[in-house]
Protein backbone atom coordinates (compact mmCIF):
# COMPACT_ATOMS: atom_id res chain seq x y z
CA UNK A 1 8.66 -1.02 -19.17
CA UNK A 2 11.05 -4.12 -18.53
CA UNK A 3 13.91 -1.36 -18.07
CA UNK A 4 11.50 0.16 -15.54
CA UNK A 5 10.43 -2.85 -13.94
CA UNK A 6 14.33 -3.89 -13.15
CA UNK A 7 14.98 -0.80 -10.86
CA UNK A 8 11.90 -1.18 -8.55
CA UNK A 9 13.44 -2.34 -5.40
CA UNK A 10 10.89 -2.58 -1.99
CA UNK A 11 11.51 -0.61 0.54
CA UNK A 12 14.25 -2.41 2.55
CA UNK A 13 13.48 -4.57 5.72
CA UNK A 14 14.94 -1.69 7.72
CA UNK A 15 13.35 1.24 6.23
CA UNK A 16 9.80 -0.69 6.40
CA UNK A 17 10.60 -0.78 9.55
CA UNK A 18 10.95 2.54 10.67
CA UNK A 19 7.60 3.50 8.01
CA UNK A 20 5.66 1.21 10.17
CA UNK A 21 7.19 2.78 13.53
CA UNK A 22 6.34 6.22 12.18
CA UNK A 23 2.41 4.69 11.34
CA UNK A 24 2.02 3.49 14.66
CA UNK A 25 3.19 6.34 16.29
CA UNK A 26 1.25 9.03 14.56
CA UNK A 27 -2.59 9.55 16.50
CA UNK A 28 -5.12 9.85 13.51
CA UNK A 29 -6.03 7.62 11.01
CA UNK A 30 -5.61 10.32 7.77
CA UNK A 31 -2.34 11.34 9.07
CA UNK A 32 -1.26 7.73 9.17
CA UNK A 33 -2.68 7.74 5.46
CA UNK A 34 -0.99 10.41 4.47
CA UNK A 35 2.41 9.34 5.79
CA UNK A 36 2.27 6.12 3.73
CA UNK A 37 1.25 8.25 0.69
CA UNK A 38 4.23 10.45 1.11
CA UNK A 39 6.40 7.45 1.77
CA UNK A 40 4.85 5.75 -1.51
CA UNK A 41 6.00 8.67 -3.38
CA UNK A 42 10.05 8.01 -3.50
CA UNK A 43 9.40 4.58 -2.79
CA UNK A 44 8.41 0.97 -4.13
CA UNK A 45 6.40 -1.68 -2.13
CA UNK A 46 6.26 -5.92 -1.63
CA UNK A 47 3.41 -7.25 -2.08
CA UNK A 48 3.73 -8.14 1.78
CA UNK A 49 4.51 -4.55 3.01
CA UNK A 50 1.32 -3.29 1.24
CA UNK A 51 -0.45 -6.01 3.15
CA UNK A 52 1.40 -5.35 5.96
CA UNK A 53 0.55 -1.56 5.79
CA UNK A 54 -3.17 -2.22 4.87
CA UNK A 55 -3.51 -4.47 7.97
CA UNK A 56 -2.52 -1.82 10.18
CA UNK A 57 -6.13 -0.22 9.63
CA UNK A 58 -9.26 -1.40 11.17
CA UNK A 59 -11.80 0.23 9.16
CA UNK A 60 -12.31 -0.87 5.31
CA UNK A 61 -12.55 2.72 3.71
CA UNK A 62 -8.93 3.32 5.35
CA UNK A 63 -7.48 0.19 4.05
CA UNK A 64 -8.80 0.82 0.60
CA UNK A 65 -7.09 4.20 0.56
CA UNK A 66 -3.66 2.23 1.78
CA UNK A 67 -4.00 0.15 -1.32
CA UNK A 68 -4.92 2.87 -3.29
CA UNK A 69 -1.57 4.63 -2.82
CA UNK A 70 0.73 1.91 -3.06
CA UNK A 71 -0.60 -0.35 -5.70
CA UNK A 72 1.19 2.26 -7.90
CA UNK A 73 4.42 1.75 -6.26
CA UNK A 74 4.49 -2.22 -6.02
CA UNK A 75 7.63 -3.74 -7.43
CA UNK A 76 6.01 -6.85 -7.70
CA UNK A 77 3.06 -6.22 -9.23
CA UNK A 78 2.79 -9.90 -10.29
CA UNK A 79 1.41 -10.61 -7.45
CA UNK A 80 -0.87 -7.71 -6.27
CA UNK A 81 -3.82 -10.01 -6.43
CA UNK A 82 -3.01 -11.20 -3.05
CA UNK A 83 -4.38 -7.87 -1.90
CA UNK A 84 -8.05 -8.43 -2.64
CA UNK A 85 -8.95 -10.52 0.48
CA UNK A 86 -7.53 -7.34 2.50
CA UNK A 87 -11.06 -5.79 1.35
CA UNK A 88 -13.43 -8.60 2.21
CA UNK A 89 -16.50 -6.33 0.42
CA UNK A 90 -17.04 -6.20 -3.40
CA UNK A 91 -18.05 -2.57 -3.48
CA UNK A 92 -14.84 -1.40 -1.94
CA UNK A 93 -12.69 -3.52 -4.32
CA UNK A 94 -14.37 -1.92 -7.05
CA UNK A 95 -13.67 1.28 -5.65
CA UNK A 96 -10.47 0.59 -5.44
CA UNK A 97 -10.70 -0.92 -9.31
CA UNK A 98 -11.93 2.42 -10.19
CA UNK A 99 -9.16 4.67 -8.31
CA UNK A 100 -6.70 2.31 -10.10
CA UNK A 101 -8.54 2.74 -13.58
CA UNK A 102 -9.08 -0.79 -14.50
């Protein structure tokens, strides 16, 4: 897991960047989701850009699915408590606690 750990690099400055472009740009709210999920799949997250991502949504269901996707992919996961306060209700971090399976 160490091994593993050493080769998850975040998503450059740059190619955040151009994620968050493509977020903004796209109309609906599960398209924007599902961009971010695709993105999450070949890629690995800050802390910050999950944040970053998560505060992009207005609605609480929307920004637990944001988490939900890239909590997987964060390459510091040592500090992925610092996403809590971006879901302010109890029952939605224990959904999220559940998708996560802890």
């Amino acid at each position: 897991r160490d091994r593993d750990r050493d080769r998850r690099r975040a998503m450059s400055d740059a190619d955040f960047e151009l994620l968050s472009e493509g977020v903004d740009r796209t109309m609906f709210g599960n398209d924007k989701i599902d961009l971010i999920g695709r993105a999450a799949g070949s890629n690995w997250f800050s802390t910050g850009q999950a944040a970053a991502l998560a505060d992009r949504f207005m609605f609480s269901n929307d920004r637990l699915e944001v988490l939900a996707r890239v909590w997987p992919r964060l390459a510091d996961e040592e500090n992925a408590w610092k996403l809590w306060e971006k879901l302010p209700l109890a029952s939605d971090r224990d959904k999220l606690k559940a998708r996560l399976g802890r």
